[in-house]
Protein backbone atom coordinates (compact mmCIF):
# COMPACT_ATOMS: atom_id res chain seq x y z
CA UNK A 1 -10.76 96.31 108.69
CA UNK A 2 -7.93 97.83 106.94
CA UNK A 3 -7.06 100.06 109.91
CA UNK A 4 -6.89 96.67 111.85
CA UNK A 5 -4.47 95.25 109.44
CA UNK A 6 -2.56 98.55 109.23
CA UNK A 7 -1.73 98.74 112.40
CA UNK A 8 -1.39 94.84 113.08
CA UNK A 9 1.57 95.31 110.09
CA UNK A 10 3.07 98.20 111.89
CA UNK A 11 3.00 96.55 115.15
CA UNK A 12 4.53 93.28 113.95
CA UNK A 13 6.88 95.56 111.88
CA UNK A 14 8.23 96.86 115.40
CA UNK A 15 8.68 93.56 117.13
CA UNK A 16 10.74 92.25 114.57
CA UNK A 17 12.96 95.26 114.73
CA UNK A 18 13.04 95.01 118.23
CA UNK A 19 14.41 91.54 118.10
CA UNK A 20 17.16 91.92 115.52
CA UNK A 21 18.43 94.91 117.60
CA UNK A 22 18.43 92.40 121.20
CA UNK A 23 20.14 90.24 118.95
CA UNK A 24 22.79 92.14 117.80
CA UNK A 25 23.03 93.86 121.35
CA UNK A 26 23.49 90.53 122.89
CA UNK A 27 26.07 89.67 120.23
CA UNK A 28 28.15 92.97 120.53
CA UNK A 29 27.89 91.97 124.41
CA UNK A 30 28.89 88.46 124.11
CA UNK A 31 31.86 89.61 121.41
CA UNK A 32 32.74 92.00 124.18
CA UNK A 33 33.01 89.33 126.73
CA UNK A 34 35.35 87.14 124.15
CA UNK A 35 37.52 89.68 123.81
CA UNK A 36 38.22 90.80 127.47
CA UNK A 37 38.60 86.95 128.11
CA UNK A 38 41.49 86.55 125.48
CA UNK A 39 42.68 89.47 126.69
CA UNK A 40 42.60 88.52 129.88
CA UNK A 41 44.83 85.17 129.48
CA UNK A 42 47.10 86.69 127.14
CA UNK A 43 47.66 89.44 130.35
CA UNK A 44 48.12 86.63 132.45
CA UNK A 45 50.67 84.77 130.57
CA UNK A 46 48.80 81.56 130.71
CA UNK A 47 48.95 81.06 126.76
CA UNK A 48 51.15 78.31 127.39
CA UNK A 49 55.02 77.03 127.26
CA UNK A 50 57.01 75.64 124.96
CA UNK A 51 56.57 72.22 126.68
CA UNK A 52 52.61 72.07 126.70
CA UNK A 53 50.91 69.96 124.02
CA UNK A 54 47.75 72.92 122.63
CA UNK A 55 47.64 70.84 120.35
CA UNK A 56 45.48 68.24 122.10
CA UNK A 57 43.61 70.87 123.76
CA UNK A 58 39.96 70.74 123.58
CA UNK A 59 37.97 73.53 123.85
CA UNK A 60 34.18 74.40 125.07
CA UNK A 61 31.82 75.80 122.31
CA UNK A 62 31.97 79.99 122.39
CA UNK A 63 35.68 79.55 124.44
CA UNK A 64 37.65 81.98 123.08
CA UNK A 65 40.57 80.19 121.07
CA UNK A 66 43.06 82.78 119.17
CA UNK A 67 43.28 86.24 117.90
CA UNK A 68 43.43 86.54 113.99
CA UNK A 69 45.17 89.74 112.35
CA UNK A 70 44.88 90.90 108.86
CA UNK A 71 46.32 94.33 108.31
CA UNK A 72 45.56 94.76 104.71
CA UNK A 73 41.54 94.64 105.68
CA UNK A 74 42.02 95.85 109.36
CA UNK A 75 40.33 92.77 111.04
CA UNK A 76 41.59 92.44 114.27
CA UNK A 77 39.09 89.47 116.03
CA UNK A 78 39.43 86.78 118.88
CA UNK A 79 38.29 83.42 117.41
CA UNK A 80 36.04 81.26 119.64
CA UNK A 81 35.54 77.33 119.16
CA UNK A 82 32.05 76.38 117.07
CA UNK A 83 30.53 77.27 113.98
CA UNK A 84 27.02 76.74 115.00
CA UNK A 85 24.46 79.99 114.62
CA UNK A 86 25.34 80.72 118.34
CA UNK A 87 28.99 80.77 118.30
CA UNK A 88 29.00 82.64 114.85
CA UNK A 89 26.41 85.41 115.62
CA UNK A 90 29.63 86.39 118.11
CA UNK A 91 32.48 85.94 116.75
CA UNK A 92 34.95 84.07 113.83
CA UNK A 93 35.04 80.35 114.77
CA UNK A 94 37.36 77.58 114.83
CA UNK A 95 35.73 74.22 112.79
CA UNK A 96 35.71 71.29 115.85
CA UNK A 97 38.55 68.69 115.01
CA UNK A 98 40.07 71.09 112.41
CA UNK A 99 43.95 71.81 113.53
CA UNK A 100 44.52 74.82 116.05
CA UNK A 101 46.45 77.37 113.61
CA UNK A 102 50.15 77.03 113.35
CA UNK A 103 49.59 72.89 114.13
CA UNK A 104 50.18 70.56 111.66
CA UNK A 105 46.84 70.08 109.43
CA UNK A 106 44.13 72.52 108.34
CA UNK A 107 43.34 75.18 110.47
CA UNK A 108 39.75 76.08 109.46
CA UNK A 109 38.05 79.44 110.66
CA UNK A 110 34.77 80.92 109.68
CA UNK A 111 32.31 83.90 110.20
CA UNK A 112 29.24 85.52 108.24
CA UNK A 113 30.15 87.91 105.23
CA UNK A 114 27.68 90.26 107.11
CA UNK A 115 29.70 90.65 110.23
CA UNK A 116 33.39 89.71 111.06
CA UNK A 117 34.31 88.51 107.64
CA UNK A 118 32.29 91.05 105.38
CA UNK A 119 36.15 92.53 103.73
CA UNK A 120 37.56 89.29 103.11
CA UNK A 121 36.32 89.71 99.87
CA UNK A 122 39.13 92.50 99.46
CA UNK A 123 42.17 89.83 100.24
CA UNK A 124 44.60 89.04 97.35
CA UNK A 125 47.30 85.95 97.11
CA UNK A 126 50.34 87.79 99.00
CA UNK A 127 48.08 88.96 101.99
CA UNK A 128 49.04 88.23 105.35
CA UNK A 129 47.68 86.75 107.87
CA UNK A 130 48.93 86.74 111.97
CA UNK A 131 47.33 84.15 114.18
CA UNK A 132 47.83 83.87 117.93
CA UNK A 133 46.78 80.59 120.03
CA UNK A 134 47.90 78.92 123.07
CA UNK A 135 50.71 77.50 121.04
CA UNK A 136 52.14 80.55 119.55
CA UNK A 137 52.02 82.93 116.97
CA UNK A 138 51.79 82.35 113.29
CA UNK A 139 52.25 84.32 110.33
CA UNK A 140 50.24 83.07 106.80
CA UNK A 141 50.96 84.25 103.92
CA UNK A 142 47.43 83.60 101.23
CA UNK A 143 48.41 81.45 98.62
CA UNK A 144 44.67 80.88 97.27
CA UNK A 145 41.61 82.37 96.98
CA UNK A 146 38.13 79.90 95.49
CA UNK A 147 34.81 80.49 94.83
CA UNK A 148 32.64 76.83 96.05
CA UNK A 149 29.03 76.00 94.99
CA UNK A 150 27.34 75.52 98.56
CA UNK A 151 27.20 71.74 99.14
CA UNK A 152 30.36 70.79 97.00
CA UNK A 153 33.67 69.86 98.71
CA UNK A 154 35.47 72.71 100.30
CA UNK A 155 38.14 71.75 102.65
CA UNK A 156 40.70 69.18 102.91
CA UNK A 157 43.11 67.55 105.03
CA UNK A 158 46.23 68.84 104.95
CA UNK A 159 49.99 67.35 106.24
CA UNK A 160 51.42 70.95 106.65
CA UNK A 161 50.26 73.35 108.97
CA UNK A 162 47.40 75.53 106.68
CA UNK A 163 45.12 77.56 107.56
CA UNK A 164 41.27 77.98 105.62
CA UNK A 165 38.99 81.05 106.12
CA UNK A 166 35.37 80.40 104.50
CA UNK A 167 32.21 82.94 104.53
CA UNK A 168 29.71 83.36 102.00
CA UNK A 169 29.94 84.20 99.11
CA UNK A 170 29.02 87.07 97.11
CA UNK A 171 29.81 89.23 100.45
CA UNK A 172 27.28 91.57 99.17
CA UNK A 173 23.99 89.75 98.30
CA UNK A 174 20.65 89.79 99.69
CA UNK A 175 19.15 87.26 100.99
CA UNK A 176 21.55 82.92 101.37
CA UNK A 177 23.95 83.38 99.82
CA UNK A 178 24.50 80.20 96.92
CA UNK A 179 28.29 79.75 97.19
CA UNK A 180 31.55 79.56 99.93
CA UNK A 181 34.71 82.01 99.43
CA UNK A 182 37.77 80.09 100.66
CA UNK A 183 41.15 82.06 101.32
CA UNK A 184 44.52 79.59 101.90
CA UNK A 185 46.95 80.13 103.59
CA UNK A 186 50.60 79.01 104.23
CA UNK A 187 52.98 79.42 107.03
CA UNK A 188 55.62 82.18 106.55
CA UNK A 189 56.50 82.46 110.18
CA UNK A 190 56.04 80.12 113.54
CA UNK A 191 57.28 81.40 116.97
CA UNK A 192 56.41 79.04 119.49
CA UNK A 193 55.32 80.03 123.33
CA UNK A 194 58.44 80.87 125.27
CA UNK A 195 60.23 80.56 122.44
């Protein structure tokens, strides 16, 4: 009987290994597929004019919405619309009805502390940030950095164009995590489409 179990344990054991490796596979796939699109309409020139409202664009869940930059932690990442399990096993997402970055209101983007966003720990007040979109290119400069219990208010509506990146938080812990890192930024640059 304890062979059975032995080898039931080292069978099971497998399988799951076997499906967290298909589903990072199919994630570095999908992210793959992201990133040639972006690339792809930023090739084309189809990111827009300086006449054309992105601001009232709406987007399909997993379409590929921006490019984020931050030198200081060398994350270079297209951003996709959702921030279901689905759209963030790929990539960073943009938070539905949240401002597209550089537009007036928050601009909120998060990702798991385990894949895109596992250095944003490492970002200080000063950092910058570069976001492209259909609407142009932005540069952020952080001007705060929180630490949220999960469930307590995080993110607000803003006037100004700001822009909110959330993961986990500690970045390195085992197992759900209890509490949200928020980074804020401001604008320090805008450069519009055409422009």
């Amino acid at each position: 009987m304890r062979r059975f179990f032995g080898v039931f344990f080292i069978l099971a054991g497998a399988c799951l290994l076997l499906a967290v490796g298909y589903a990072y596979g199919a994630s570095a796939i999908a992210r793959r597929h992201v990133r040639a699109s972006w690339t792809a309409v930023e090739a084309n020139g189809s990111l827009g004019t300086p006449d054309s409202d992105v601001s009232h664009r709406s987007f399909a869940r997993g379409e590929p919405v921006g490019r984020i930059d931050i030198p200081s932690i060398d994350l270079d990442e297209v951003f996709i619309e959702g921030v279901g399990d689905a759209q963030l096993a790929i990539a960073p997402g943009h938070l539905p009805q949240s401002a597209l970055p550089g537009e007036p209101g928050n601009a909120v983007i998060s990702a798991h502390r385990d894949r895109q966003f596992h250095a944003l720990d490492k970002l200080s007040l000063g950092d910058t940030i570069v976001t492209e979109t259909y609407g142009g290119r932005t540069t952020w400069v952080i001007v705060a950095r929180r630490i949220v219990e999960r469930g307590k208010p995080a993110l607000f509506a803003t006037v100004e164009p700001t822009l909110t990146l959330t993961t986990c938080w500690p970045v390195r812990y085992v197992g759900p995590a209890p509490d949200r890192l928020i980074i804020t930024a401001k604008v320090l640059e805008r450069a519009r489409r055409g422009v």
